[in-house]
Protein backbone atom coordinates (compact mmCIF):
# COMPACT_ATOMS: atom_id res chain seq x y z
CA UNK A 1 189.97 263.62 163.42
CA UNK A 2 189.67 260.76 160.74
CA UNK A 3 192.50 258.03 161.23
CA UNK A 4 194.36 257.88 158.53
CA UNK A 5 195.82 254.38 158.96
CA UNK A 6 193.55 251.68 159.48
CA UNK A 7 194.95 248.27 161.32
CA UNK A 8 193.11 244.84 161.10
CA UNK A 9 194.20 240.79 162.10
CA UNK A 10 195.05 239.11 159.03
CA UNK A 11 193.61 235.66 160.40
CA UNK A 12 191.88 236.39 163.48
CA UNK A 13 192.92 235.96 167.32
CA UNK A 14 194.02 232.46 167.11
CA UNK A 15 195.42 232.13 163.27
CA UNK A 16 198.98 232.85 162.28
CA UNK A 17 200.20 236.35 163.42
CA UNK A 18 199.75 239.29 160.57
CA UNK A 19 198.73 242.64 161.64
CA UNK A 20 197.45 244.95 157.83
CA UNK A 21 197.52 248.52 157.93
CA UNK A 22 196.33 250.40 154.91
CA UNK A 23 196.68 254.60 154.37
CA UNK A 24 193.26 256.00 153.83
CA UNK A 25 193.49 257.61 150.20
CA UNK A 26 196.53 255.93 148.82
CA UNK A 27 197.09 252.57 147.60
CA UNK A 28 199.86 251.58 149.86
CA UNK A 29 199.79 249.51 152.92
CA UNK A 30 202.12 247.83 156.09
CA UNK A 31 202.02 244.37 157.22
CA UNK A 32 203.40 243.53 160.72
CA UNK A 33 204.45 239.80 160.69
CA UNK A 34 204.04 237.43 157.75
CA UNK A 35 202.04 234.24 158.98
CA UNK A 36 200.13 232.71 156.79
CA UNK A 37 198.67 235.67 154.13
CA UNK A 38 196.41 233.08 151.99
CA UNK A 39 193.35 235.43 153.19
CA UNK A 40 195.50 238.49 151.57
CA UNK A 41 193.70 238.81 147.82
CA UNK A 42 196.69 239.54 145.52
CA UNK A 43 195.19 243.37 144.93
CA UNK A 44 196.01 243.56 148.65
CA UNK A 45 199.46 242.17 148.55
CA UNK A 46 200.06 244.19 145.54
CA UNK A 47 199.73 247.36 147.38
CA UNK A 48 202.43 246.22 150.25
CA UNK A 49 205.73 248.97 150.76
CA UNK A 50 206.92 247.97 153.74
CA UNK A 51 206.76 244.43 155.82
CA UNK A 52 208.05 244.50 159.74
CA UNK A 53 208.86 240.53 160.62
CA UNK A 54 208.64 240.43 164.62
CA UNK A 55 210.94 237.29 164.51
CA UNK A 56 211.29 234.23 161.97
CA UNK A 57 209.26 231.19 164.03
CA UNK A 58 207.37 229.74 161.32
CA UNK A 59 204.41 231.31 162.21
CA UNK A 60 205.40 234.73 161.76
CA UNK A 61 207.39 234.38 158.35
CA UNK A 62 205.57 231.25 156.24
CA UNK A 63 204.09 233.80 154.55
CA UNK A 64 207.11 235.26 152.19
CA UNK A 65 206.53 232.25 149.97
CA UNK A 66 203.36 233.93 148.85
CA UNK A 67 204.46 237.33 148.97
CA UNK A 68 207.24 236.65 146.50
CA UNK A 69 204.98 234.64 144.61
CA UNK A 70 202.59 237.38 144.12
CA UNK A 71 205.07 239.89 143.37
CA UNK A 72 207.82 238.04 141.36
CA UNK A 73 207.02 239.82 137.83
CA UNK A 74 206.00 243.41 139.27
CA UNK A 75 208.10 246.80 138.85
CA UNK A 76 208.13 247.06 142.98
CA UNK A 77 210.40 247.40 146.02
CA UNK A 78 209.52 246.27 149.15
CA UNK A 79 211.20 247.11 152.30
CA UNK A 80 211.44 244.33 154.83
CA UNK A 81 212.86 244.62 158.46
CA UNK A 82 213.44 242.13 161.01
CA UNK A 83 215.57 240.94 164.05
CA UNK A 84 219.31 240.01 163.82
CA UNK A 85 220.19 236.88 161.30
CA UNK A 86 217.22 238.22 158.91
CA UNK A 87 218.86 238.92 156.28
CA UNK A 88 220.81 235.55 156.20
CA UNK A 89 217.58 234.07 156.45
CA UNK A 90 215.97 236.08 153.84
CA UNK A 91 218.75 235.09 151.43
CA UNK A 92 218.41 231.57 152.47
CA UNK A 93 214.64 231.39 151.17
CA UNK A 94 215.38 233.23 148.19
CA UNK A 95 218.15 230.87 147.24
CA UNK A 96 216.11 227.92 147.67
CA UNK A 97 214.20 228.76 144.23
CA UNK A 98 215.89 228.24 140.99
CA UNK A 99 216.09 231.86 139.35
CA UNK A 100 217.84 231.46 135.58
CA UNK A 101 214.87 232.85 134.16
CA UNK A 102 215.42 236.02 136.03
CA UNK A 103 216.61 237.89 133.48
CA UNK A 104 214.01 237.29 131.36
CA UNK A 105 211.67 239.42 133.38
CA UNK A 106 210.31 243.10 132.15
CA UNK A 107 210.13 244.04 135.60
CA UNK A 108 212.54 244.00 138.63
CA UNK A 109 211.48 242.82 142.25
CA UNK A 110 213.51 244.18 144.38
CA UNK A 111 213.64 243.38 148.31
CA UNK A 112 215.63 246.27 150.46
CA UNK A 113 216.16 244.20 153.71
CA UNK A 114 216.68 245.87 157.38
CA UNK A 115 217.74 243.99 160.38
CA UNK A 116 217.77 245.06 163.70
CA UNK A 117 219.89 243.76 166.68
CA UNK A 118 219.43 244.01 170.11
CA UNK A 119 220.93 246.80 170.96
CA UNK A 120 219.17 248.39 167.92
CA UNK A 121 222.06 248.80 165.69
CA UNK A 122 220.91 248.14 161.97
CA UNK A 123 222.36 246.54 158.17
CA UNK A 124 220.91 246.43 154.97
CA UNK A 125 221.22 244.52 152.26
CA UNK A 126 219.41 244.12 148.87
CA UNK A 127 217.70 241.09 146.17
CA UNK A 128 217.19 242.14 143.49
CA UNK A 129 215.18 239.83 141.18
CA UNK A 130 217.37 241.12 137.73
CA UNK A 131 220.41 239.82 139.98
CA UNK A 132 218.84 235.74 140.33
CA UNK A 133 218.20 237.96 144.27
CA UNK A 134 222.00 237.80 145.09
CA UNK A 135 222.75 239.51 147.87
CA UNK A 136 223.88 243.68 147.13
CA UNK A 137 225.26 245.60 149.44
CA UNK A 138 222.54 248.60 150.30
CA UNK A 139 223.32 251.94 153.42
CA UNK A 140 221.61 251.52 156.80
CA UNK A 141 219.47 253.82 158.20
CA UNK A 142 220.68 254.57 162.04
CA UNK A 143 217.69 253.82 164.12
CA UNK A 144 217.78 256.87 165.95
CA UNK A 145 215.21 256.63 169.45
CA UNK A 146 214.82 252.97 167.96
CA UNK A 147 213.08 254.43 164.46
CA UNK A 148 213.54 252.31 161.89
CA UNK A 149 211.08 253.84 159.41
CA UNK A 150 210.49 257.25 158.37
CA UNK A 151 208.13 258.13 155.71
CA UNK A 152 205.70 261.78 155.06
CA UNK A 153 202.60 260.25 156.98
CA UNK A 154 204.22 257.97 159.47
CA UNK A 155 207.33 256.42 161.37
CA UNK A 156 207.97 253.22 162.81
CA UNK A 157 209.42 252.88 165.89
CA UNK A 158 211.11 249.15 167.56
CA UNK A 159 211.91 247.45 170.84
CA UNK A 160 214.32 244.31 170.66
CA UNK A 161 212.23 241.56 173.12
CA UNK A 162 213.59 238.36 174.81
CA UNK A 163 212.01 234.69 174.03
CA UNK A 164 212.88 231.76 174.66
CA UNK A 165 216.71 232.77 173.53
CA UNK A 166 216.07 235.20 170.42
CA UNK A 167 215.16 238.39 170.02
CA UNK A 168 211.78 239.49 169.06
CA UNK A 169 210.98 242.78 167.72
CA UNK A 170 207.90 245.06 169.09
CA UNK A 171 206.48 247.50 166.67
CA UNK A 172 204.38 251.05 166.95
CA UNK A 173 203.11 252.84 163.65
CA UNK A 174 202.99 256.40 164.27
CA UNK A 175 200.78 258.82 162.00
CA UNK A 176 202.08 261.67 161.34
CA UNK A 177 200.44 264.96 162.81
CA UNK A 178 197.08 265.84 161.31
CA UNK A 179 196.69 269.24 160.13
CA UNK A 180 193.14 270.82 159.73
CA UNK A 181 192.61 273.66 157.36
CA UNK A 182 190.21 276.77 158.61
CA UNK A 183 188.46 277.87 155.07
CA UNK A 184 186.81 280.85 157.01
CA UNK A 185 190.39 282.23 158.02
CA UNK A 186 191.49 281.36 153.87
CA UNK A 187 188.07 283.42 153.28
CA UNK A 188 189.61 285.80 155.35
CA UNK A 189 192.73 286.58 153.73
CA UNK A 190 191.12 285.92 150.24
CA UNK A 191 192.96 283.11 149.90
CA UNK A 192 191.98 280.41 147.05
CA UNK A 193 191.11 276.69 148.14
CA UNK A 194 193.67 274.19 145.65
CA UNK A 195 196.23 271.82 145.61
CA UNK A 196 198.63 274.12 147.47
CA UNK A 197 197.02 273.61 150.57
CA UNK A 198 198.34 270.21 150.21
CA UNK A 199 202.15 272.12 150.31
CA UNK A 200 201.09 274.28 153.48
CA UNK A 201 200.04 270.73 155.59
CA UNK A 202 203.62 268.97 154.88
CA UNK A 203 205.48 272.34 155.56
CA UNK A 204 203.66 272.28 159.00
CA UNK A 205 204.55 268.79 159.26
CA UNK A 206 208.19 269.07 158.61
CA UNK A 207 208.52 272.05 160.89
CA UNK A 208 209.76 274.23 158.16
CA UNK A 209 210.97 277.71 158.83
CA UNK A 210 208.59 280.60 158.79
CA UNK A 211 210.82 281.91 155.96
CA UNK A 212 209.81 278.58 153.84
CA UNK A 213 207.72 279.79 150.32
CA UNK A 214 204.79 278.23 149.84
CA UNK A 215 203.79 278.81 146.13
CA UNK A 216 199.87 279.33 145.66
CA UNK A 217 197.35 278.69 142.66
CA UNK A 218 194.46 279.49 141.80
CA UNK A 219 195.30 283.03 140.74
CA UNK A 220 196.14 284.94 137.49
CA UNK A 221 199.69 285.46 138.66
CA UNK A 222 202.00 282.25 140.14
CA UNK A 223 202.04 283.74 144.07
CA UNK A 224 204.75 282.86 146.97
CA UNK A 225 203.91 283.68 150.71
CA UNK A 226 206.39 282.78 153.95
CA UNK A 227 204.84 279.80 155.41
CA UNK A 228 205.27 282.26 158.83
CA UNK A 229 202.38 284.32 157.43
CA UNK A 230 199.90 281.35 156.42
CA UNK A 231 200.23 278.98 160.20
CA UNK A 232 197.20 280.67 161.32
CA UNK A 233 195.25 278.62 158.58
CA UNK A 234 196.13 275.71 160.35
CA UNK A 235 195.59 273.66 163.29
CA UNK A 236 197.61 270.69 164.23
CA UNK A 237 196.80 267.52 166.34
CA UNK A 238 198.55 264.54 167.23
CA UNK A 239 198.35 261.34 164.89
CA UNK A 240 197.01 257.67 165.74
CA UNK A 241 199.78 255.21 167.12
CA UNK A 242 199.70 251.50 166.76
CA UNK A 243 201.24 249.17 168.64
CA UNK A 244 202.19 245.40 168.02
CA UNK A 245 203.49 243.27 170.77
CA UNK A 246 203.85 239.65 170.26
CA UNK A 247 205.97 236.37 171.45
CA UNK A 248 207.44 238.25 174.29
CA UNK A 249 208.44 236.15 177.58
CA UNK A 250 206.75 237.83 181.04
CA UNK A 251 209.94 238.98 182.29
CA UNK A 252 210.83 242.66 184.06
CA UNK A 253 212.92 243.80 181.50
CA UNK A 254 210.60 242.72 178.46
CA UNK A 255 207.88 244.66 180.93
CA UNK A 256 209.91 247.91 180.43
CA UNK A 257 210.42 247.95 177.21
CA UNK A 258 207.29 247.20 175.86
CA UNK A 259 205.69 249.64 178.23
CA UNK A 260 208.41 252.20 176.75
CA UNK A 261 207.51 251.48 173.67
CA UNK A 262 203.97 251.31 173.26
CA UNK A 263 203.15 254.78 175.98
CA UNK A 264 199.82 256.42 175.46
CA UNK A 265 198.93 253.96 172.15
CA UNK A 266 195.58 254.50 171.23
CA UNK A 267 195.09 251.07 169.69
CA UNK A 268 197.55 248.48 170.82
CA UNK A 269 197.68 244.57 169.34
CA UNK A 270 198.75 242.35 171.49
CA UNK A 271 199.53 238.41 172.00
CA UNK A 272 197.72 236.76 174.95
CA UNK A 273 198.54 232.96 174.00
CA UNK A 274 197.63 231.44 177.72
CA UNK A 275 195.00 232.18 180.10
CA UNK A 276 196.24 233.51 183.57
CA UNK A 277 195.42 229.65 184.44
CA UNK A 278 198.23 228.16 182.50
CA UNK A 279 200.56 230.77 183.69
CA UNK A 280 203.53 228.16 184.06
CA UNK A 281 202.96 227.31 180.29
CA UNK A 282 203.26 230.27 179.15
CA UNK A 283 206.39 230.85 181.47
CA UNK A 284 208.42 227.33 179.91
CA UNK A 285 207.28 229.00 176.28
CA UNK A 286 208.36 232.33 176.61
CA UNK A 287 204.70 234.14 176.22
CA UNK A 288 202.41 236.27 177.62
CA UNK A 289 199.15 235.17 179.78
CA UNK A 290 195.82 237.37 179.28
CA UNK A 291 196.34 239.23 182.58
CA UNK A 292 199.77 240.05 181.69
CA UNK A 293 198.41 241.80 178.85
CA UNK A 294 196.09 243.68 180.10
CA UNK A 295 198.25 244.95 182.86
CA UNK A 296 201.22 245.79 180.63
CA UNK A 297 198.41 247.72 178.46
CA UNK A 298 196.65 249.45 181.42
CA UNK A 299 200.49 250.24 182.86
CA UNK A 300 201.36 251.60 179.45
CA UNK A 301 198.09 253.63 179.54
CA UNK A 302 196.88 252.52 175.93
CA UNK A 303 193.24 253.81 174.80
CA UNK A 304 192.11 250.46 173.71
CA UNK A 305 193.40 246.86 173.82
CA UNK A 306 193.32 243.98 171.41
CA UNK A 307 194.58 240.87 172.36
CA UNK A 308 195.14 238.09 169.74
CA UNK A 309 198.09 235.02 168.98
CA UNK A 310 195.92 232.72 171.19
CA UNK A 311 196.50 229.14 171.44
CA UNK A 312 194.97 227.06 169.28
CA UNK A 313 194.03 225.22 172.39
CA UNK A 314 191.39 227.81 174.28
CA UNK A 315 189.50 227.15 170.43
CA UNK A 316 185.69 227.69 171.39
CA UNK A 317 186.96 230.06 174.46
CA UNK A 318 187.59 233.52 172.76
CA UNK A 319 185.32 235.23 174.72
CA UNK A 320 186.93 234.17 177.80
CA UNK A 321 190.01 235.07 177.03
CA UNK A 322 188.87 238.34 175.98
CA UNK A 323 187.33 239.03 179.08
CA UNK A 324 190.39 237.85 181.29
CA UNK A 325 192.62 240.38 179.21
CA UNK A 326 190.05 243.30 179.90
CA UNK A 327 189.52 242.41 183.55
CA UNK A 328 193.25 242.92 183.83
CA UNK A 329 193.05 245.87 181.67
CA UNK A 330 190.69 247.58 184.21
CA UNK A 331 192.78 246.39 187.28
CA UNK A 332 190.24 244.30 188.33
């Protein structure tokens, strides 16, 4: 089955942290982190619903200067989330710019701003660009099994990670169940291929009742069958996941959690800043080495590892690096 989201490094294994995720067939995309997003084309950026900041090091957050330059003068909302203190911060930035044109402005920018503690507990707040981006009070979502995102084709699940005295956030993307439609069993029951189909697959997906109507086309007379009657059409299999896992100290706890989290990914990100050489480094920084990447992935049973966040100091090493996070990845 075709992925439906597609993930890619914004700037490489050793450039600022940004992780892009774009929905095959619709213009909408993800970004986990916001480093430095100068290689982001503003079509790109444009197309941006939802932005999950891991923490607020520069590194990881630089880029919201851009991002609100790209978008100040759209009709948009964007959701952000981030750890505890983020939306302070996010107000911070926004008050550093002088906004008495605001009003001025056709269109509203609006931010809708999650934060996420460490016990997972969540507030929300809103900027709106109308408003000169004062703060407005906005309803948190409870983040229920540490789900912080819901939408029709995926969910976004958190862990809350120790480093070097903050919290850090870990991230998996989660597409929703793909259903397949048989056309020989539709030929079948003389049913008509159309836009309804497009009904039956989110019914499935939502676990609606076998009472639910599903309203066909493609015939003379408007049609309604229980969605009990039409499951046979369909076949359902599990969705990609994505994991991100980055600035994350190598302690047991952190070890759990992130091995909690990211269970069975098929394609998980993942910082390896030091080699396994400069382990006490990466201790005294609060990162991972390559071999405890690879272990944490092969623990965590993950289909296929990508390791990235390097430091800028292995420059001209990649492949080594690579090769120490795989060797740990197959236990050797």
């Amino acid at each position: 089955m075709r992925p439906l989201l597609h993930a890619s490094l914004v700037n490489g294994r050793f450039g600022d942290p940004g992780l892009w995720i774009e929905t095959l067939f619709e213009r909408r995309a993800i970004l986990l982190d916001l480093g430095d997003i100068a290689a982001l084309p503003p079509r790109k950026i444009h197309r941006l619903e939802h932005v999950f900041v891991s923490h607020t090091h520069v590194d990881h957050f630089i880029g919201f200067d851009r991002l609100l330059r790209v978008l100040v003068g759209r009709e948009k909302t964007v959701k952000l989330y981030g750890p505890q203190g983020f939306i302070d911060q996010l107000r911070h930035k926004l008050n550093g710019y002088s906004w008495n044109l605001a009003s001025s402005y056709g269109c509203d920018l609006a931010f809708l701003v999650t934060e996420v503690d460490a016990s997972l507990k969540t507030r929300a707040a809103l900027f709106r660009l109308k408003s000169g981006f004062k703060q407005e009070a906005a309803p948190a979502a409870a983040a229920e099994d540490g789900v912080i995102c819901k939408e029709s084709t995926f969910h976004v699940r958190t862990a809350a990670l120790a480093h070097g005295g903050i919290s850090c956030l870990a991230f998996t993307v989660q597409e929703a169940a793909h259903v397949n439609v048989w056309k020989n069993r539709l030929a079948e029951q003389e049913l008509p291929v159309g836009p309804w189909l497009k009904s039956l697959k989110r019914a499935v997906i939502e676990d609606r009742p076998d009472d639910y109507p599903i309203r066909l086309d493609g015939r003379a007379a408007a049609t309604e069958l229980p969605l009990g009657g039409l499951r046979r059409l369909v076949t359902v299999t599990q969705g990609q996941k994505i994991a991100y896992v980055t600035d994350a100290e190598d302690s047991s706890g952190n070890r759990k959690a992130i091995i909690d989290l990211i269970q069975g990914a098929d394609l998980l990100f993942i910082e390896a800043a030091f080699a396994e050489a400069d382990l006490l480094q990466a201790r005294e920084r609060g990162h991972l080495t390559t071999r405890a990447a690879g272990e944490i992935a092969r623990e965590a049973g993950v289909r296929r590892v990508e390791a990235f966040h390097f430091s800028p100091r292995y420059e001209g090493e990649e492949q080594r690096m690579l090769d120490e996070v795989q060797d740990a990845f197959a236990g050797r």
